[in-house]
N, C-alpha and C. Protein backbone atom coordinates (compact mmCIF):
# COMPACT_ATOMS: atom_id res chain seq x y z
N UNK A 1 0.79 -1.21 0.00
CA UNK A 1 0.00 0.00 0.00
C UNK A 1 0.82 1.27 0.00
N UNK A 2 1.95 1.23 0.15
CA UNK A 2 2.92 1.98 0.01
C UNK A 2 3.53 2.38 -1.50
N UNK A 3 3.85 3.73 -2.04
CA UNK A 3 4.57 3.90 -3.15
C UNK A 3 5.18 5.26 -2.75
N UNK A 4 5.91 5.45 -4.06
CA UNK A 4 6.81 6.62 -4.29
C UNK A 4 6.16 8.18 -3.68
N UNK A 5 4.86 8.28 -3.34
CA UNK A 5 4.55 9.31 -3.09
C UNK A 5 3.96 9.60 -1.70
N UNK A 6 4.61 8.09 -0.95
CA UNK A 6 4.37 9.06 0.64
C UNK A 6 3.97 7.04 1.12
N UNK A 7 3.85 7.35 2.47
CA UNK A 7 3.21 8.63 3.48
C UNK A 7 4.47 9.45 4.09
N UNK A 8 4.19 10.30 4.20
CA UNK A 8 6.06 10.82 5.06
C UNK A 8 5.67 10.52 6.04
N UNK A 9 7.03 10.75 7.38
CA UNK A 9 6.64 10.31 8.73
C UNK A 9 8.40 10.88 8.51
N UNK A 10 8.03 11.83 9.33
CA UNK A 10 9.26 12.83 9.74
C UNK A 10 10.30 12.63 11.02
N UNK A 11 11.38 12.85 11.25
CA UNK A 11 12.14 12.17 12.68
C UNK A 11 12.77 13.55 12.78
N UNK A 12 12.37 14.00 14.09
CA UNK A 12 12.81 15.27 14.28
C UNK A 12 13.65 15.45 16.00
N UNK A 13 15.00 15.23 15.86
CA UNK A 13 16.24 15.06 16.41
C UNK A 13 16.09 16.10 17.32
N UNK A 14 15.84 15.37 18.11
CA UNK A 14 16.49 16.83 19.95
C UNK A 14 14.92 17.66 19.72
N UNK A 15 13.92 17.20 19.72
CA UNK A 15 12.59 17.71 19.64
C UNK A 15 12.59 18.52 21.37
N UNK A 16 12.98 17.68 22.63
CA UNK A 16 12.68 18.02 23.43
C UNK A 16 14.30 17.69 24.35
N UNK A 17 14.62 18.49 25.12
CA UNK A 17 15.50 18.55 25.88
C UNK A 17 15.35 17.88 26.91
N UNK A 18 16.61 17.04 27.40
CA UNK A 18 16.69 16.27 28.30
C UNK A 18 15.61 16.52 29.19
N UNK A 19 16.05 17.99 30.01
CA UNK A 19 15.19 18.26 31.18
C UNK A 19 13.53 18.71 31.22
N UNK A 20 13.37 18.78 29.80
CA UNK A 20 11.81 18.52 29.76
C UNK A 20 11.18 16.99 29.80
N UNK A 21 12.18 16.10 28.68
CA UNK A 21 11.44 14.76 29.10
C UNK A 21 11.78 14.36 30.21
N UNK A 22 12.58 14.28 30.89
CA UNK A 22 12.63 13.78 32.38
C UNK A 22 11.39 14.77 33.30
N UNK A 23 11.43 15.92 33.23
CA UNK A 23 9.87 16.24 33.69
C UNK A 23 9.00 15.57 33.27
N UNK A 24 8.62 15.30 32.01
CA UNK A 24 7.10 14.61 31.76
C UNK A 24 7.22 13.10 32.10
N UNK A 25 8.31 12.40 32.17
CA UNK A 25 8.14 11.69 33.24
C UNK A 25 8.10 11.87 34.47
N UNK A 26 8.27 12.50 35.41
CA UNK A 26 8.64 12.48 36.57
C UNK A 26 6.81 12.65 36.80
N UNK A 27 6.35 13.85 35.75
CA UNK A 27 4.30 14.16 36.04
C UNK A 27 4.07 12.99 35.94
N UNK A 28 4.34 12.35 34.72
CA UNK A 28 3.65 10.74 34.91
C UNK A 28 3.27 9.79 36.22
N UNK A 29 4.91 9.43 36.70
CA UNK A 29 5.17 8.99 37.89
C UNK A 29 4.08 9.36 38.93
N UNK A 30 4.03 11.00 38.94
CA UNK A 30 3.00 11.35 40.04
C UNK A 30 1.88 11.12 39.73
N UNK A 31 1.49 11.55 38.78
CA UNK A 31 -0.38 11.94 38.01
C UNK A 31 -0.46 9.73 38.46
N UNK A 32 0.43 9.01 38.47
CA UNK A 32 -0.05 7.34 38.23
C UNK A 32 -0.57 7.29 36.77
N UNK A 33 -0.16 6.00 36.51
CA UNK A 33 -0.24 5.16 35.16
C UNK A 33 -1.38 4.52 35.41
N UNK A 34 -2.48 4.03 34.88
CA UNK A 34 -3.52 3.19 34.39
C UNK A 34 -3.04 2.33 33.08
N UNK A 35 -3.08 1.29 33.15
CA UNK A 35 -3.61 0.23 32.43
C UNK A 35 -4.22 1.02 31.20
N UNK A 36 -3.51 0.99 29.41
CA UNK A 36 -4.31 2.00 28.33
C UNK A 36 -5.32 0.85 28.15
N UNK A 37 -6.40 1.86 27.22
CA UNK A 37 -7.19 1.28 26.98
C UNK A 37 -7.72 1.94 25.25
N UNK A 38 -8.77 1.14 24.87
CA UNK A 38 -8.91 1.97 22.93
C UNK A 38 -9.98 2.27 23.35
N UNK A 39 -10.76 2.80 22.54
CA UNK A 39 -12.16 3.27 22.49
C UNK A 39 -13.31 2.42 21.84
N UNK A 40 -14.21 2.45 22.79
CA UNK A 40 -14.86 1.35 22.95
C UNK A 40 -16.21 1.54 22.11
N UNK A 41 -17.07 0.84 22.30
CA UNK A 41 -18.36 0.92 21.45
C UNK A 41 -19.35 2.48 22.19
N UNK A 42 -20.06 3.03 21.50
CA UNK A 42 -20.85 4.03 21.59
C UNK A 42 -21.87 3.89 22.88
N UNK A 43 -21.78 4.94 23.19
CA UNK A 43 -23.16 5.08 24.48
C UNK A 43 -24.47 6.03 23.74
N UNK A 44 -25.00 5.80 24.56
CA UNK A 44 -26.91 6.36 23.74
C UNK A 44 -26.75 7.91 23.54
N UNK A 45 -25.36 8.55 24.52
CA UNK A 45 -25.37 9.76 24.67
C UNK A 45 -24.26 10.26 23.72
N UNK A 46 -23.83 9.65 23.25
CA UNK A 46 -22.68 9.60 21.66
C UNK A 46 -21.26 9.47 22.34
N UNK A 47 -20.92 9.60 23.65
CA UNK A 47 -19.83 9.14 24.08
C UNK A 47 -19.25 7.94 23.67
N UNK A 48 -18.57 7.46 24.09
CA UNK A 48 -17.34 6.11 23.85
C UNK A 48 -17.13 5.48 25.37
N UNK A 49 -17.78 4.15 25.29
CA UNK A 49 -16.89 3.64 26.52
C UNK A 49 -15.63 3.60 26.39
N UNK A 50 -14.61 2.79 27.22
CA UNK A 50 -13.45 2.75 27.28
C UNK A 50 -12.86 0.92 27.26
N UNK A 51 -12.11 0.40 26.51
CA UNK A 51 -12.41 -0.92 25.82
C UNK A 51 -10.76 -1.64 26.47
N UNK A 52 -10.34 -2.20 27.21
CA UNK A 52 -9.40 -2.87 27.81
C UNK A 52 -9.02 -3.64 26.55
N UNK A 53 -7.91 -3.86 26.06
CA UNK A 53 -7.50 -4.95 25.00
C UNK A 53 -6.56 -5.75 24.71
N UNK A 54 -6.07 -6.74 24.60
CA UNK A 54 -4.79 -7.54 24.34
C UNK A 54 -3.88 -6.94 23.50
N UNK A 55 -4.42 -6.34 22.64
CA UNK A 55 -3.66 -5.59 21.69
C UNK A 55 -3.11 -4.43 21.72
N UNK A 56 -2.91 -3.95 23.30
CA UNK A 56 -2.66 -2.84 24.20
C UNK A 56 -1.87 -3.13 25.08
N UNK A 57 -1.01 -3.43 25.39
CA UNK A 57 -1.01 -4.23 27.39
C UNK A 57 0.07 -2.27 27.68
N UNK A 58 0.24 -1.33 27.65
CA UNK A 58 1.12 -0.39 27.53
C UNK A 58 -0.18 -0.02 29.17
N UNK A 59 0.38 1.04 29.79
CA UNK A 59 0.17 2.20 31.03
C UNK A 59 0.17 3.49 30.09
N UNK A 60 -0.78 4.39 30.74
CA UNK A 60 -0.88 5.85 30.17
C UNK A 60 -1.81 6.59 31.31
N UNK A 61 -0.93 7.91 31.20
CA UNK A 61 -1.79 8.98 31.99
C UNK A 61 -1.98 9.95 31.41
N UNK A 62 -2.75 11.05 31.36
CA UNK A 62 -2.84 12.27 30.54
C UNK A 62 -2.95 13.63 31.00
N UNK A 63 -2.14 14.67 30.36
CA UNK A 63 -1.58 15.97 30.88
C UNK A 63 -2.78 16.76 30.54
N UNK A 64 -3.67 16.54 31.87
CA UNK A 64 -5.11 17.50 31.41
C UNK A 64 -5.27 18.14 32.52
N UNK A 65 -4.65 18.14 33.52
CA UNK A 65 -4.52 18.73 34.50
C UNK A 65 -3.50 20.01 34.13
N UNK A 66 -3.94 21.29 35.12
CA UNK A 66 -3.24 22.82 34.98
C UNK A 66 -1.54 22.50 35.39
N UNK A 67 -1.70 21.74 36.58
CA UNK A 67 -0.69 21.41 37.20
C UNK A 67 0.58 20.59 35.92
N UNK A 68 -0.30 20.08 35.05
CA UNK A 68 0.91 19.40 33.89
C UNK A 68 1.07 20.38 32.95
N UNK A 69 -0.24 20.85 31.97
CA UNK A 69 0.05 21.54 30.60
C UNK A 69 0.27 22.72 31.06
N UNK A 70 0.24 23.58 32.42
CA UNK A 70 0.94 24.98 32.76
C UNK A 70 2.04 24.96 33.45
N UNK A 71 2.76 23.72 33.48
CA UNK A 71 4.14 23.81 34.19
C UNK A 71 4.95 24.58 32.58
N UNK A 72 6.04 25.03 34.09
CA UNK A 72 6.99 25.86 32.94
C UNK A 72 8.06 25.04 32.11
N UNK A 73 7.93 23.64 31.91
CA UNK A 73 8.96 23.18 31.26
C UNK A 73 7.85 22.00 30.60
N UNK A 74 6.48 21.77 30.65
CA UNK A 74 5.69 21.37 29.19
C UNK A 74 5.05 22.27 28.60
N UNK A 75 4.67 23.36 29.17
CA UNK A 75 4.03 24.63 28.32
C UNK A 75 4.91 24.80 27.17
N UNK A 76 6.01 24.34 27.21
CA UNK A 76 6.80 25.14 25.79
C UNK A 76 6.67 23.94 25.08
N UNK A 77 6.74 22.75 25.62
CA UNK A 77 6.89 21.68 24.88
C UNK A 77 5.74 21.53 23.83
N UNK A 78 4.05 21.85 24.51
CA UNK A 78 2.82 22.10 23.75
C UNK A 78 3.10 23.27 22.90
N UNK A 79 3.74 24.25 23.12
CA UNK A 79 3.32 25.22 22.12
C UNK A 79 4.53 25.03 21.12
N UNK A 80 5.33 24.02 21.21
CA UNK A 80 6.30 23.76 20.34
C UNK A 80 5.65 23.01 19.27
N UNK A 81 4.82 21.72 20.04
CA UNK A 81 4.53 20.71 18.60
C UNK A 81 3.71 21.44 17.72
N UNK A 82 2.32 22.39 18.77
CA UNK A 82 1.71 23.50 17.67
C UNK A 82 2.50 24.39 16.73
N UNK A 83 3.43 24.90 17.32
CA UNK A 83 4.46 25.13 16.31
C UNK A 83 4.68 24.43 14.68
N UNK A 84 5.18 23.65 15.38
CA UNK A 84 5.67 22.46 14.02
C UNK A 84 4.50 21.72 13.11
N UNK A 85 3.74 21.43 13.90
CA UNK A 85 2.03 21.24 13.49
C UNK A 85 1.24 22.14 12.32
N UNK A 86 2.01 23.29 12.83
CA UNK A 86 0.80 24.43 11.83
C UNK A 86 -0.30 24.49 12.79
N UNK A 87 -0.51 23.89 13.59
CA UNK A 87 -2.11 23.84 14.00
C UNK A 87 -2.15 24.59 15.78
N UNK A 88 -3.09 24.74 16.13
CA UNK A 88 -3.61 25.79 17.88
C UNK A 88 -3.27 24.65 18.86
N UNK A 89 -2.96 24.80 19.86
CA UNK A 89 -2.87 24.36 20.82
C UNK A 89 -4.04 23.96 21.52
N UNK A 90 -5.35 24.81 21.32
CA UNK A 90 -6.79 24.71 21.90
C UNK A 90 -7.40 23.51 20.60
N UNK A 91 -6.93 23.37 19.44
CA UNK A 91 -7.02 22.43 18.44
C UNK A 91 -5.99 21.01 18.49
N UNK A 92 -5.75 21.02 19.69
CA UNK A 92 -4.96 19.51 19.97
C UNK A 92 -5.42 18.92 21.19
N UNK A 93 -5.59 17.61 21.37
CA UNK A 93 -5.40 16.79 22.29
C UNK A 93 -4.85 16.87 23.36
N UNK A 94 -5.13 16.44 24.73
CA UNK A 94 -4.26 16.62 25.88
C UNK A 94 -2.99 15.63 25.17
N UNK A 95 -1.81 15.99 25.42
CA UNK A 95 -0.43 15.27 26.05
C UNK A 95 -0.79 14.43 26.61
N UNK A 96 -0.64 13.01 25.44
CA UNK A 96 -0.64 11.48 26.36
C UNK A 96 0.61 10.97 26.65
N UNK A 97 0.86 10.39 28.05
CA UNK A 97 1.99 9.68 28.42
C UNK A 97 1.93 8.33 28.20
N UNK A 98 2.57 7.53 27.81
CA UNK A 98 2.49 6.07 27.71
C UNK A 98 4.05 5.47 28.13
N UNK A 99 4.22 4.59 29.53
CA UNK A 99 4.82 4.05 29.45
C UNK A 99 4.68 2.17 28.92
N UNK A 100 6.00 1.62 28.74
CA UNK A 100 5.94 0.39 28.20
C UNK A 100 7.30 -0.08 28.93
N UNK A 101 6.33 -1.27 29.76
CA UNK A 101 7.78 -2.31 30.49
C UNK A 101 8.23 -3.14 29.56
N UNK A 102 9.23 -4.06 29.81
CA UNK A 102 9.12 -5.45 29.40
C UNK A 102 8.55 -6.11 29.24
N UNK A 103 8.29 -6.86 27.56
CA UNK A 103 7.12 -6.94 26.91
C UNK A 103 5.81 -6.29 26.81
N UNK A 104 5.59 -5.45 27.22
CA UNK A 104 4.55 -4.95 26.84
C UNK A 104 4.58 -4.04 25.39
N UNK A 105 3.56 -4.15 24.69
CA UNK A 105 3.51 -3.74 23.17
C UNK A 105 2.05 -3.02 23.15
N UNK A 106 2.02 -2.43 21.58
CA UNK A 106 0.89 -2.17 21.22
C UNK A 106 0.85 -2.05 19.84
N UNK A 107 0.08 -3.40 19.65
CA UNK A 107 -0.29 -4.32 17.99
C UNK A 107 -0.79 -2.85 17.17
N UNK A 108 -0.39 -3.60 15.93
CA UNK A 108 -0.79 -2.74 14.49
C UNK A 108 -1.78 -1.87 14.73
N UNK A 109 -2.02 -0.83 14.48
CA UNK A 109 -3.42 -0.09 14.92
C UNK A 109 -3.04 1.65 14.17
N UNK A 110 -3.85 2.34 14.27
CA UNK A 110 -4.38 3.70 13.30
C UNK A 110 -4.64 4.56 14.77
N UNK A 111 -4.12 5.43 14.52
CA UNK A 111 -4.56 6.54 15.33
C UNK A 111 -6.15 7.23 14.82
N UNK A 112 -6.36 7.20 13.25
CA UNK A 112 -7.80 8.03 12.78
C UNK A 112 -8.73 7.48 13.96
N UNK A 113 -9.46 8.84 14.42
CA UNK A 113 -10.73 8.45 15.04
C UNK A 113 -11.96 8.06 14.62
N UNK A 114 -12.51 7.09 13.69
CA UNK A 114 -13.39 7.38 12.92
C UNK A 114 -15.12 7.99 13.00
N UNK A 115 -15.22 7.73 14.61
CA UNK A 115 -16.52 8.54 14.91
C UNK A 115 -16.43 9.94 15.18
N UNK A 116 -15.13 10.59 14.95
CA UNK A 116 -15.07 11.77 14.91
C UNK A 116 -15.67 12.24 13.47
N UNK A 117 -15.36 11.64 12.05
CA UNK A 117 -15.91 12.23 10.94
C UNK A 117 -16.94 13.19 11.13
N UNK A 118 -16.98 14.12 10.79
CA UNK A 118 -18.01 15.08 10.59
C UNK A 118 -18.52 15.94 11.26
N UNK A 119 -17.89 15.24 12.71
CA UNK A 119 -17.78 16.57 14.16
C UNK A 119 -17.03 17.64 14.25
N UNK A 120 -17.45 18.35 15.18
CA UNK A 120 -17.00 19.83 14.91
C UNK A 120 -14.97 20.05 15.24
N UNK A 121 -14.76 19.06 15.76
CA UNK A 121 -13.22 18.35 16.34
C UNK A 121 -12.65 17.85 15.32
N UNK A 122 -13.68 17.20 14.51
CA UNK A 122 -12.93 16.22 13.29
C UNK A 122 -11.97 15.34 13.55
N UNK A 123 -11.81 14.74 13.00
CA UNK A 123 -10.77 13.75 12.97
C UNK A 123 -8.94 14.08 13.60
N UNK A 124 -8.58 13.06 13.64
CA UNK A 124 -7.21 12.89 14.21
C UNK A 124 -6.30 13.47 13.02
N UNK A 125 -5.54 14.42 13.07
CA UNK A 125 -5.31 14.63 11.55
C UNK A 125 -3.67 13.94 11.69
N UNK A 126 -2.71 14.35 12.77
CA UNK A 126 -1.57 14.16 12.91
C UNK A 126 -0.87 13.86 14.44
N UNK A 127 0.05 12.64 14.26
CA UNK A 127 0.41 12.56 15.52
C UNK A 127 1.98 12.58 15.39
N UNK A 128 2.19 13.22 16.86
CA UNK A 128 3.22 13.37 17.22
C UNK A 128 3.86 12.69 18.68
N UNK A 129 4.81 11.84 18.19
CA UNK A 129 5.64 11.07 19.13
C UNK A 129 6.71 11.45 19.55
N UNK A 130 6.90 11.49 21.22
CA UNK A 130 8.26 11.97 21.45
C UNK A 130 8.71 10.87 23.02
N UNK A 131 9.62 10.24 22.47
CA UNK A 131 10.26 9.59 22.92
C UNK A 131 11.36 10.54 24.25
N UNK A 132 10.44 10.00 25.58
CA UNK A 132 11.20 10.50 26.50
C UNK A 132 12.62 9.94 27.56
N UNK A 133 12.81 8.99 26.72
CA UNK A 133 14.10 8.05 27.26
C UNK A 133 14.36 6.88 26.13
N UNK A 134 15.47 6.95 26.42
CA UNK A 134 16.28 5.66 25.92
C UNK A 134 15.69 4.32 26.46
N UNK A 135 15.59 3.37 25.00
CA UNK A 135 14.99 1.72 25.46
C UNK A 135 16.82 1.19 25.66
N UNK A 136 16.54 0.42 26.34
CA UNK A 136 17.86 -0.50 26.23
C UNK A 136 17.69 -1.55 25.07
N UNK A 137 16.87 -2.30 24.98
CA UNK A 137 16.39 -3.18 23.66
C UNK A 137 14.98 -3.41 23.42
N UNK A 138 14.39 -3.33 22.25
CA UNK A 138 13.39 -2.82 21.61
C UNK A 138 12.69 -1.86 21.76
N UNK A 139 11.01 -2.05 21.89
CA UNK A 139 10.26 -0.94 21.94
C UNK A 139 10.28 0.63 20.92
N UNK A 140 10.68 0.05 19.89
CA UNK A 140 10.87 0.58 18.76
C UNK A 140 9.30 0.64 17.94
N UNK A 141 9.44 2.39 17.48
CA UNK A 141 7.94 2.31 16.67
C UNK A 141 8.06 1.62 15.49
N UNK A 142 6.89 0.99 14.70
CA UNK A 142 6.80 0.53 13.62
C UNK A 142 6.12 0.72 12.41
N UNK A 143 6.15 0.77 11.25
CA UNK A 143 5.44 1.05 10.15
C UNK A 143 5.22 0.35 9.31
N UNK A 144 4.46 -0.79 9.79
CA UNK A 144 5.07 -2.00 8.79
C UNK A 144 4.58 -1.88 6.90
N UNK A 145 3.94 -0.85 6.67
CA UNK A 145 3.69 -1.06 5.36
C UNK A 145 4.80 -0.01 4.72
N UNK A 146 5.13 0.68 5.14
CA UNK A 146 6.14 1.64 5.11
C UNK A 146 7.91 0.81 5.26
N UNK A 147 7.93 -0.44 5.69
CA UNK A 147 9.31 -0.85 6.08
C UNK A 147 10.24 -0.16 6.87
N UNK A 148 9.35 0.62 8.05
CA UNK A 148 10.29 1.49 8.63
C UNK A 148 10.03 1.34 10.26
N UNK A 149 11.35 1.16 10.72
CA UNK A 149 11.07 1.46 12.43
C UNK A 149 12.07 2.42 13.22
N UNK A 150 11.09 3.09 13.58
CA UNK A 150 11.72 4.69 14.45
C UNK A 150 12.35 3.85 15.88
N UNK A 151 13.77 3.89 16.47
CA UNK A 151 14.06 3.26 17.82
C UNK A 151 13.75 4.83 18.04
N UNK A 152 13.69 4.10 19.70
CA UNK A 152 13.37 5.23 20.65
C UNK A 152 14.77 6.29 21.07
N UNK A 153 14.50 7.03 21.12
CA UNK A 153 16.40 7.94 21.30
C UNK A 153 16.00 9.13 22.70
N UNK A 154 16.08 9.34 23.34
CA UNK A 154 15.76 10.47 24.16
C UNK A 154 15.41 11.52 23.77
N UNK A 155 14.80 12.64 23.62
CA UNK A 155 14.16 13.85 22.89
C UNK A 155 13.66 13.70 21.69
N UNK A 156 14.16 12.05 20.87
CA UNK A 156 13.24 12.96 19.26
C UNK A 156 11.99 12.70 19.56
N UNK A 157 11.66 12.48 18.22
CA UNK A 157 9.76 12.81 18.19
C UNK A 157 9.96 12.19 16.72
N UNK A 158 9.10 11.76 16.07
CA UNK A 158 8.26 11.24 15.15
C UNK A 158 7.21 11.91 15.01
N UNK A 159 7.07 12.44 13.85
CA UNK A 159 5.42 13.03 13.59
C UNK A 159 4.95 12.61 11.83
N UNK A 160 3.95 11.73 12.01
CA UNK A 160 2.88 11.30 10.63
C UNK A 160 1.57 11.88 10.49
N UNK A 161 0.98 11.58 9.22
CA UNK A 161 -0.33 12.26 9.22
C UNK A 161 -1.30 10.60 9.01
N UNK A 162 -2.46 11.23 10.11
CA UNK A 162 -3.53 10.03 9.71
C UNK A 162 -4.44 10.45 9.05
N UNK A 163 -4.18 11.22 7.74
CA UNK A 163 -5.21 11.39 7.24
C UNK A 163 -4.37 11.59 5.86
N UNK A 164 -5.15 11.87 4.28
CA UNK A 164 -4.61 11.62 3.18
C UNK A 164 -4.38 13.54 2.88
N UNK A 165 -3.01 14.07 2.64
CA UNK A 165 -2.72 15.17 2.59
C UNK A 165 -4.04 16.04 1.79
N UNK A 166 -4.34 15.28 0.49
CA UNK A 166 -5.61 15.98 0.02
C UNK A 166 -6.90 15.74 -0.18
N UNK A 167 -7.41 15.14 1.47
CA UNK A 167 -8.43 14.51 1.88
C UNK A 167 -8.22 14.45 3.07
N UNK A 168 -8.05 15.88 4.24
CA UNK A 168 -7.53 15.53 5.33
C UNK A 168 -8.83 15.21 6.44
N UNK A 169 -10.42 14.37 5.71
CA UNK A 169 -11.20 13.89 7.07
C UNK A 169 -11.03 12.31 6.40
N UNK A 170 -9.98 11.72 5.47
CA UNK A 170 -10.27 10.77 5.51
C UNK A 170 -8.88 10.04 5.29
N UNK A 171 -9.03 8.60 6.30
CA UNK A 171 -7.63 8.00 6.66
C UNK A 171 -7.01 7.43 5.50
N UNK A 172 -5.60 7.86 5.81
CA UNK A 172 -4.51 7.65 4.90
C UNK A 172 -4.03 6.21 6.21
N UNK A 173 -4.42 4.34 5.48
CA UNK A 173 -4.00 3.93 5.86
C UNK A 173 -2.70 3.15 5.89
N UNK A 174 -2.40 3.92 5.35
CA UNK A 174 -0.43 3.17 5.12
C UNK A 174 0.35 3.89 6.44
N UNK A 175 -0.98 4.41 7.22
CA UNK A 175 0.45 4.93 8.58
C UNK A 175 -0.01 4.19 9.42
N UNK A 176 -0.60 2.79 9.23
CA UNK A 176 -0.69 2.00 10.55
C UNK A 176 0.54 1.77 10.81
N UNK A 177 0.51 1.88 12.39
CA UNK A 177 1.83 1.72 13.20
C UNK A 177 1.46 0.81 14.23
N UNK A 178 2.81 0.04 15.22
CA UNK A 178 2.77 -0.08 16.32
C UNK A 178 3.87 0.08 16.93
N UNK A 179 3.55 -0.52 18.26
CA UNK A 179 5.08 -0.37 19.18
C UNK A 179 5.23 -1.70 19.76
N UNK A 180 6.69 -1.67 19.52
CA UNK A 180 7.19 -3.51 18.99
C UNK A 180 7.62 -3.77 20.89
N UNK A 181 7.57 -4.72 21.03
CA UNK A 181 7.89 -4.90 22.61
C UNK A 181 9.00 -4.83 23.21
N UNK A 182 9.00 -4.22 24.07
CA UNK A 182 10.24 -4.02 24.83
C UNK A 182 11.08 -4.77 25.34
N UNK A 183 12.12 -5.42 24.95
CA UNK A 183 13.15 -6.07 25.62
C UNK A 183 13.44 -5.87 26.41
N UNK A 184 13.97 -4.63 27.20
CA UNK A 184 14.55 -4.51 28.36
C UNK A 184 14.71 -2.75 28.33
N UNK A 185 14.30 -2.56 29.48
CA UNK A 185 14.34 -0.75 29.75
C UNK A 185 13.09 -0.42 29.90
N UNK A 186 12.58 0.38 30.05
CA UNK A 186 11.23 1.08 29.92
C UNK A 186 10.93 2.40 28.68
């Protein structure tokens, strides 16, 4: 599904400075990790339950608290990816943390939201990954239709689009990704 004209998926070197990712871990640590989970089947009220899965086993907490996205060393970090994004900061997602022990992974899968289509939020257009520590072995992102895997490095970031550059409410799926399991490190 892959050819000469994409998908890009950009690697952008020293995205974040030591002492910011060691902060957004350290919020993690505090805020506590939960068990991730995908999004689950619809409620009567158009919400999404929340769907536990094998194809997940990863921890995540999220920077939605004042105390995370107004500290003085992730505030720059958010208005950086908007930066690089093109896109508002009030037009992005909270800052998800995800850690991954030994073995733990997360199988082939799409970031597009697809019950977002046509809402006033729209769709997932682009994600951005930033690797806040060094793996010792694996845990490397993956692209498998693409033949490409991003290792994890301390500060970069990875950023793809889930959507087709000139069709941006509808998924461009050649950026299914996952994250390959961790050998050893976190």
């Amino acid at each position: 599904g892959v050819n000469k004209d994409g998908p890009w998926i950009v690697l952008l070197e020293g995205f974040v400075s030591d002492e910011e990712a060691d902060r957004l871990v350290y919020i993690g640590k505090e805020q506590g990790y939960e068990r991730s989970a995908d999004v689950g089947k619809e409620k009567p009220d158009g919400s999404h339950e929340s769907s536990v899965s094998e194809s997940r086993t990863s921890h995540n907490t999220w920077c939605q608290e004042p105390s995370c996205y107004e500290d003085p060393l992730v505030a720059p970090i958010i208005e950086r990816i908007a930066n690089v994004t093109g896109t508002k900061v009030e037009n992005s997602e909270y800052l998800q943390m995800l850690q991954y022990e030994p073995g733990q992974y997360y199988r082939q899968h799409h970031d597009y939201i697809p019950h977002h289509f046509g809402m006033p939020c729209g769709v997932r257009i682009l994600t951005l990954f930033i690797y806040l520590n060094d793996v010792e072995e694996g845990g490397g992102t993956s692209f498998p239709l693409a033949d490409l895997v991003v290792q994890p490095k301390k500060g970069n970031a990875v950023l793809w689009p889930s959507v087709l550059d000139d069709k941006p409410e509808r998924k461009d799926g050649r950026t299914d990704h996952e994250a390959l399991p961790v050998l050893s490190g976190i």
